[in-house]
Protein backbone atom coordinates (compact mmCIF):
# COMPACT_ATOMS: atom_id res chain seq x y z
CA UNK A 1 -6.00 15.03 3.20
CA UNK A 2 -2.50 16.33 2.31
CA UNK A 3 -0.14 18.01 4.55
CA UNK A 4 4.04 18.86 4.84
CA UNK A 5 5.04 16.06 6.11
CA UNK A 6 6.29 17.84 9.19
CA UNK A 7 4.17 15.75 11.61
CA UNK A 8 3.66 11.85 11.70
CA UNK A 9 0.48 10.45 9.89
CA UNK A 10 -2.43 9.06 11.87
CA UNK A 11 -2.11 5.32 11.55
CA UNK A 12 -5.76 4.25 13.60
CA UNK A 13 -7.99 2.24 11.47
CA UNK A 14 -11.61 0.56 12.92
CA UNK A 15 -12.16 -3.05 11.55
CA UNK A 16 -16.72 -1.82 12.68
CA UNK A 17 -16.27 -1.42 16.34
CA UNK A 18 -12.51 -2.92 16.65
CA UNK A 19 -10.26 -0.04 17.01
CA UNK A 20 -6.31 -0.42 15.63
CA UNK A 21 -3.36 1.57 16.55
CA UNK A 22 -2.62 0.98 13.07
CA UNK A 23 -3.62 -1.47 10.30
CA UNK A 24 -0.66 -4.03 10.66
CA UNK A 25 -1.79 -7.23 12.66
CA UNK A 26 0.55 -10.69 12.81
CA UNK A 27 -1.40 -13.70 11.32
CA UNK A 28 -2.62 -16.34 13.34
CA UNK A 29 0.38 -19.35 13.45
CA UNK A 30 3.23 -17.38 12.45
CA UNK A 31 3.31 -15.60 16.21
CA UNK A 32 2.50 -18.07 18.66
CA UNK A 33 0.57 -16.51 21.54
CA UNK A 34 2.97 -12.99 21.19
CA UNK A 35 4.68 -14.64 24.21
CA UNK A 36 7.35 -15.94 22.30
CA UNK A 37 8.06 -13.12 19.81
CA UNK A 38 8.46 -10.52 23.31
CA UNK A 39 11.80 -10.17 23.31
CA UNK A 40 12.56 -9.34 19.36
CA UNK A 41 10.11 -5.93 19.51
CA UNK A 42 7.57 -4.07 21.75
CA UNK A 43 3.95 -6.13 21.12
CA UNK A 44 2.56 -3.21 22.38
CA UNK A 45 3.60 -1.60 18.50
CA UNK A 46 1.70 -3.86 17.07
CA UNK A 47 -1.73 -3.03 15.43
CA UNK A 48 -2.81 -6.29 16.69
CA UNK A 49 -2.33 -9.87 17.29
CA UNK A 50 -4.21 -13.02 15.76
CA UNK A 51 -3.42 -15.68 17.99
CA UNK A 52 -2.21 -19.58 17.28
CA UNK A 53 -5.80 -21.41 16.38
CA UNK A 54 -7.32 -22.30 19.67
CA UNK A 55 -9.70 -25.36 19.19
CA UNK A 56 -12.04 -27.19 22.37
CA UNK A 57 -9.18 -29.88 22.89
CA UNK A 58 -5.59 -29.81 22.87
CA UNK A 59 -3.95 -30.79 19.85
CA UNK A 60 -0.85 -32.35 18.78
CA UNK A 61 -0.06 -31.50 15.22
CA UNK A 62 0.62 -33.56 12.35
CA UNK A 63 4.12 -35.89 12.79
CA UNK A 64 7.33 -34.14 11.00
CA UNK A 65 8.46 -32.99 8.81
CA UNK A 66 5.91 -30.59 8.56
CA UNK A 67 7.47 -27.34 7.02
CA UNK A 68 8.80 -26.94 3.72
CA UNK A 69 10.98 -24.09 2.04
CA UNK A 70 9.71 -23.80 -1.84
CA UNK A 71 10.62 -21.01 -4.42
CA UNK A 72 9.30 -17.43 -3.03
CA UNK A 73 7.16 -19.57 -0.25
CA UNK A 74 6.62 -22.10 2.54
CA UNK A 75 4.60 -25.31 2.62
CA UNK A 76 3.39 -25.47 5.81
CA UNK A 77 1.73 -28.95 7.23
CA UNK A 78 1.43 -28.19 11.34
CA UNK A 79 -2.08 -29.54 11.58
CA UNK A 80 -3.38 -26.71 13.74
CA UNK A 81 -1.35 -27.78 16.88
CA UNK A 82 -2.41 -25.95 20.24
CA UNK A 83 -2.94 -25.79 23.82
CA UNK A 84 -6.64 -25.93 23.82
CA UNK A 85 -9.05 -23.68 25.27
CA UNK A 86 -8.57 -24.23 29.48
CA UNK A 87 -4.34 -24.04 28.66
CA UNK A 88 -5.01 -21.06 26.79
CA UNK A 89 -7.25 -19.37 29.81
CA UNK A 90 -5.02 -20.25 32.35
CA UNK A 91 -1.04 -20.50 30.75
CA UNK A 92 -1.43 -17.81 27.98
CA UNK A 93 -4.08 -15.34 28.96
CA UNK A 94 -2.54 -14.02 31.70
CA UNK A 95 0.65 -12.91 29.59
CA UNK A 96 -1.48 -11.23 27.26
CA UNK A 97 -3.56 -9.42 29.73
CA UNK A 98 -0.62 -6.82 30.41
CA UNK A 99 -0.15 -5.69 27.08
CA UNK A 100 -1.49 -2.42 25.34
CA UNK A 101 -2.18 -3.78 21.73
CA UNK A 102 -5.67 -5.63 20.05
CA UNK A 103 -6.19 -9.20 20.78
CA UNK A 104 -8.22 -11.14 18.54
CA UNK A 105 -8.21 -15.02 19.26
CA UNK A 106 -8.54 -17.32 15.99
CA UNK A 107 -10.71 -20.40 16.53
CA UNK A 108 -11.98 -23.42 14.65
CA UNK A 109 -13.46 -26.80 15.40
CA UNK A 110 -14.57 -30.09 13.39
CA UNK A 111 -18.38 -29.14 14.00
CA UNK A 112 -20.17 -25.78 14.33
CA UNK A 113 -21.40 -26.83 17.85
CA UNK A 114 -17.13 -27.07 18.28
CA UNK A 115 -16.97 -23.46 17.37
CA UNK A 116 -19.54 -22.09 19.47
CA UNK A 117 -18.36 -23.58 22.41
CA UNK A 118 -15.12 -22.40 22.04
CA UNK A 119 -16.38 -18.96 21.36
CA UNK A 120 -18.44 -19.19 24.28
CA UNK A 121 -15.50 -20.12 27.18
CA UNK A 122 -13.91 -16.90 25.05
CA UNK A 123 -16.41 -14.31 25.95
CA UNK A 124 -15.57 -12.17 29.04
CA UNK A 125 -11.43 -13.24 29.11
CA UNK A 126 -10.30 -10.39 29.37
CA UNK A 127 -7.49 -10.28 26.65
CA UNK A 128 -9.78 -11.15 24.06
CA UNK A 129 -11.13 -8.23 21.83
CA UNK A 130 -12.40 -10.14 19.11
CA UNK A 131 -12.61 -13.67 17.60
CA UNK A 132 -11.16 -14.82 13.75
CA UNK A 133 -13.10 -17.72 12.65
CA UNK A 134 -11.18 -20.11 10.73
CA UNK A 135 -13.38 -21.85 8.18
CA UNK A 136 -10.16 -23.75 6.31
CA UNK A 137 -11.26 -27.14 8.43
CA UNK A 138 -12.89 -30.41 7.87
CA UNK A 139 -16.34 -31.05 9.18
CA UNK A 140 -16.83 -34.33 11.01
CA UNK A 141 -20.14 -34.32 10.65
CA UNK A 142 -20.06 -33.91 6.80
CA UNK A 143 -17.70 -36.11 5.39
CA UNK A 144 -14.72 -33.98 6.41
CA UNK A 145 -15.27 -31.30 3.73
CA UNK A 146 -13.75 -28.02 4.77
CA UNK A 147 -16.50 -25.79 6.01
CA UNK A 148 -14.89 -22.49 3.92
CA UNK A 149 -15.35 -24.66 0.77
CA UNK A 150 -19.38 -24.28 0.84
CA UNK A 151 -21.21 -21.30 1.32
CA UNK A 152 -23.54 -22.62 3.61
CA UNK A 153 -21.43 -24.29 5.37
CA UNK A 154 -19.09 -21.45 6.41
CA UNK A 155 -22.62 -19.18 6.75
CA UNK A 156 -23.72 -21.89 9.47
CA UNK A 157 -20.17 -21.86 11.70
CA UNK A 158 -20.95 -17.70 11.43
CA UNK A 159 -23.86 -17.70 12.96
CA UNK A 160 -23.43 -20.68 15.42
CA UNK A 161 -20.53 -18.63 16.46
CA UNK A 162 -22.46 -15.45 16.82
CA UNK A 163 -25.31 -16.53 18.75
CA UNK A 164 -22.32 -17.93 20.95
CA UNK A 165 -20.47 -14.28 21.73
CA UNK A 166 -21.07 -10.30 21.88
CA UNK A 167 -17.15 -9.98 20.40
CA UNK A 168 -16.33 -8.83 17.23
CA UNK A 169 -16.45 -11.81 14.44
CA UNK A 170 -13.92 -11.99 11.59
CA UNK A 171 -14.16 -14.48 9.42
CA UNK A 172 -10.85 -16.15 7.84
CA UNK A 173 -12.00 -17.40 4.85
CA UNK A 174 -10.09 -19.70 2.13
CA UNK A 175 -9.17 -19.20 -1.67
CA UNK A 176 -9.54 -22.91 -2.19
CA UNK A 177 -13.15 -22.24 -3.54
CA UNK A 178 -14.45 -21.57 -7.32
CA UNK A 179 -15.29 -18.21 -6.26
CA UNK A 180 -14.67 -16.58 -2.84
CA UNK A 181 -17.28 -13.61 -3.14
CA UNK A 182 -19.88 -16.38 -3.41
CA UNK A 183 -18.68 -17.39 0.02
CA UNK A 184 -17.53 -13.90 1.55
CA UNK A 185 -21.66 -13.02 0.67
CA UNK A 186 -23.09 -15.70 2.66
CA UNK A 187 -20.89 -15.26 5.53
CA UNK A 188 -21.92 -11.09 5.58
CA UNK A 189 -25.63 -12.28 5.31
CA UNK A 190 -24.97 -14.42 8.47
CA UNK A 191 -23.80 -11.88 10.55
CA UNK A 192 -20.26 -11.63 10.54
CA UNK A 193 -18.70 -8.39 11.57
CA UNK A 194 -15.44 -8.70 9.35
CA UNK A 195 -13.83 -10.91 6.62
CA UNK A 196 -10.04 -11.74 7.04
CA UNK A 197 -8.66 -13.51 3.83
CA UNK A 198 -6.60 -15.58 2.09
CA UNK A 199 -5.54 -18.34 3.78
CA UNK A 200 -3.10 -20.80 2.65
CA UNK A 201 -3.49 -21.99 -0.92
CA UNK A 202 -2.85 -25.97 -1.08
CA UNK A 203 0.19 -27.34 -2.58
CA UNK A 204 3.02 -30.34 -2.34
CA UNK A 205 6.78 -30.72 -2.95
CA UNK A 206 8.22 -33.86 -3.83
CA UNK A 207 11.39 -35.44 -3.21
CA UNK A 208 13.04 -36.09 -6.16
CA UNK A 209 15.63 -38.62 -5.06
CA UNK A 210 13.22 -40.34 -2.93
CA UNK A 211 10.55 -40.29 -4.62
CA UNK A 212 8.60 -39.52 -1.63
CA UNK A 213 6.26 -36.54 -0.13
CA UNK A 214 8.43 -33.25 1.17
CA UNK A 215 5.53 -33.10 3.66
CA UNK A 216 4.49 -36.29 6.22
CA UNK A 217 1.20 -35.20 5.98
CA UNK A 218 1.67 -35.40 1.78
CA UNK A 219 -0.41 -32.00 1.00
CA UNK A 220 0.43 -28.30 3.02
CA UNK A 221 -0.79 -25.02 2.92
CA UNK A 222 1.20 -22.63 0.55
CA UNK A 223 2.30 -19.03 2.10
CA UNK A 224 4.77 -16.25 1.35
CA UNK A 225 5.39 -13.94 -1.83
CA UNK A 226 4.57 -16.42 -4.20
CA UNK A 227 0.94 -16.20 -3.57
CA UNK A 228 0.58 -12.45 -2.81
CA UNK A 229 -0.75 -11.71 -6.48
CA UNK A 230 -3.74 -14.06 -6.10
CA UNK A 231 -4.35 -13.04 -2.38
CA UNK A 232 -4.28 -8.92 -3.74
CA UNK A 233 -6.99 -10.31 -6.45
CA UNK A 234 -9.09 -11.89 -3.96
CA UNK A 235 -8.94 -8.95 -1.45
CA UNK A 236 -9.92 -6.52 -3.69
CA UNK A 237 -12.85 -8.70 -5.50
CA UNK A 238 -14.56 -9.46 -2.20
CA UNK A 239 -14.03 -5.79 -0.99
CA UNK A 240 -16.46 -5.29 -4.15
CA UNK A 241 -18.56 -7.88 -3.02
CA UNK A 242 -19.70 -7.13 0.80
CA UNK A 243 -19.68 -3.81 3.10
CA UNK A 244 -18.55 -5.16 5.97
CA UNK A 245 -14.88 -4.45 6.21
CA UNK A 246 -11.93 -6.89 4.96
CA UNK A 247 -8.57 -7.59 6.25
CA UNK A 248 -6.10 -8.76 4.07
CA UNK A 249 -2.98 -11.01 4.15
CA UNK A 250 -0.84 -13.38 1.87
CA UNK A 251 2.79 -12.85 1.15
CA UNK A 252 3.07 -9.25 2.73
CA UNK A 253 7.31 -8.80 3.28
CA UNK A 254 7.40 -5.52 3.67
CA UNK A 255 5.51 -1.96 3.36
CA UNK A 256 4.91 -1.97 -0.05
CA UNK A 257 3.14 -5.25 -0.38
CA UNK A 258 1.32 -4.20 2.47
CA UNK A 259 0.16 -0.52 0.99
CA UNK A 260 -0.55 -3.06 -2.04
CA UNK A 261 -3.65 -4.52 0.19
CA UNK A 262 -4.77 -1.43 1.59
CA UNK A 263 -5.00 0.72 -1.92
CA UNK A 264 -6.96 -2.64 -3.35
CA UNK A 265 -9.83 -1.92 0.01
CA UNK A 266 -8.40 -3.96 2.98
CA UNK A 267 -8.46 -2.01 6.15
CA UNK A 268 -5.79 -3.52 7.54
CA UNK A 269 -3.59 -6.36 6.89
CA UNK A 270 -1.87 -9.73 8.85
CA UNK A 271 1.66 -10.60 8.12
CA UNK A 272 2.45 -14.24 8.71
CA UNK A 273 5.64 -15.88 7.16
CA UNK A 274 7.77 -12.49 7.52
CA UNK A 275 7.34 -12.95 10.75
CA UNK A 276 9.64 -16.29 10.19
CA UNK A 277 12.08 -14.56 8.42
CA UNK A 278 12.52 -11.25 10.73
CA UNK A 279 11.34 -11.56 14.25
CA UNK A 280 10.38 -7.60 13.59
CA UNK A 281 9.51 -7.54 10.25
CA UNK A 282 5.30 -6.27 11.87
CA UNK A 283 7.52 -3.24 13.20
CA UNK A 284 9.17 -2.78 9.73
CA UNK A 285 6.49 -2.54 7.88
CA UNK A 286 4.70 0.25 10.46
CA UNK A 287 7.64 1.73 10.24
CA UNK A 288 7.57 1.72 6.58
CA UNK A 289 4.02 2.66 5.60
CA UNK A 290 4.41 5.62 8.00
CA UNK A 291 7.65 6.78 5.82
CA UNK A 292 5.37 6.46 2.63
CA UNK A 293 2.38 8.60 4.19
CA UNK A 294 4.93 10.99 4.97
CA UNK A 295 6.76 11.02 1.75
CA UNK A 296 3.34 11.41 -0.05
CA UNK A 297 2.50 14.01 2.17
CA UNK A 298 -0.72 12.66 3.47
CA UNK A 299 -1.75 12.70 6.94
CA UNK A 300 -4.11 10.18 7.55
CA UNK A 301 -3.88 6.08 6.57
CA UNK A 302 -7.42 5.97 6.08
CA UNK A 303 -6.92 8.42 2.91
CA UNK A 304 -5.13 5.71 0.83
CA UNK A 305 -7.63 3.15 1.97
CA UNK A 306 -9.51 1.44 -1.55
CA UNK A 307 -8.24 3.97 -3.88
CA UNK A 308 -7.44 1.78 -6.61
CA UNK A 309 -7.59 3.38 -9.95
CA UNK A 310 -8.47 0.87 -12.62
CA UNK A 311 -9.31 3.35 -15.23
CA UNK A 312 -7.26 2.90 -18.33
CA UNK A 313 -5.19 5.35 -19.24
């Protein structure tokens, strides 16, 4: 729908039953537990929130160094550091309680059974409107390989985690596979009520003069602008794929690389290593997508949602 441009567009998107102010969430471990981003911008702005992974047991990270700077991107190595779930009930809930924005808590574990528990001590906190399943970790149980890298696999943590909760179940899943639709598929058949993707794609910097790993922990995950082409691919094949919605992230800077996500089919999108670069670059790119509704003289967000025109000219 078109209009003059005189008023300001609607912005509210629904990931199924999760209902956004608007489509721009921060990614989970680029925005701590919003605690610690309060006084740069208003959280209550935001879209939503994907909090720091919260796993069964504290965690302490992998030893430094553990971030690296590389062309157009970061290497990131943290080894899913948290608080665990009691900290997180009783230190960071509370905070999070008094804000007017979407909360959705990412999770992950080193068995299924590890998921669903968490999931489980997660239903009925108040601050929590829905869960993001991260599938980018090693099963214990199975020889360490991640869960996200086999279909069944990731399909089994879905529905272990949601026989464990009534909350809204988004599903992070990983471009480290042959073919992600394969696994986006399964996961839908298993119940999930939304896909989030990419994660990180894995990569290593070397020292040169050393001769040595950039990274302690040798391998990291690769974010920022240097892998937003492949994430845009991957969004917009696995929006082909399933009907359940799709969030999408990877590289998003600013409002145009987000609108880039939402044209391909994502319903909204996470922004993660802006967020290291500009405290308020979530608030930016609201800001920003608004201005280009409004310069295109349409009214509503959800009218440039998956129209992609592919057609040759």
């Amino acid at each position: 729908m078109k209009t003059d441009g005189a008023k300001r567009p609607n912005m509210a998107v629904s990931i199924g039953r999760l209902m956004l102010k608007n489509p721009v969430i921060t990614a989970s471990g680029t925005f701590g537990y919003g605690e610690e981003f309060a006084p740069y911008l208003n959280l209550d702005r935001l879209g939503g929130m994907v909090l720091k992974g919260i796993s069964e047991n504290p965690r302490p990270g992998n030893p430094p160094p553990r971030i690296v700077e590389t062309p157009s991107g970061l290497l990131n190595a943290i080894g899913l550091e948290n608080v665990g779930i009691d900290a997180f009930v009783t230190e960071k809930a509370p905070f999070l309680e008094t804000l007017d924005t979407t909360v959705i808590a990412n999770i992950f574990g080193e068995s299924a059974d590890e998921y669903a528990r968490v999931a489980d001590k997660l239903t009925g906190v108040k601050c929590v409107d829905a869960l993001e399943v991260n599938i980018s970790c090693p099963n214990v149980n199975r020889g360490g390989m991640d869960f996200g890298a086999d279909p069944e696999q990731a399909a089994e943590v879905t529905r272990a985690v949601k026989e464990a909760t009534d909350l809204p179940v988004i599903v992070k899943l990983t471009p480290n596979v042959t073919d992600i639709t394969a696994v986006a598929r399964r996961v839908e058949a298993a119940g999930a009520d939304a896909l989030s993707l990419i994660n990180t794609l894995r990569g290593m910097s070397v020292d040169v003069y050393t001769a040595r790993p950039r990274l302690a922990n040798v391998t990291g995950g690769l974010s920022g602008p240097a892998i937003r082409p492949v994430a845009v691919l991957m969004v917009w094949e696995t929006v082909q794929a399933v009907s359940i919605p799709v969030i999408g992230m990877g590289g998003i800077m600013n409002a145009r690389d987000a609108l880039e996500f939402l044209i391909a089919g994502a319903r909204a999108v996470e922004i993660g290593t802006a967020n290291f670069v500009n405290p308020a670059a979530v608030l930016d790119i609201i800001g920003g997508i608004e201005r280009h509704l409004g310069d295109a003289g349409v009214d509503d967000i959800n009218d440039i949602i998956g129209t992609l025109d592919c057609r040759r000219k």
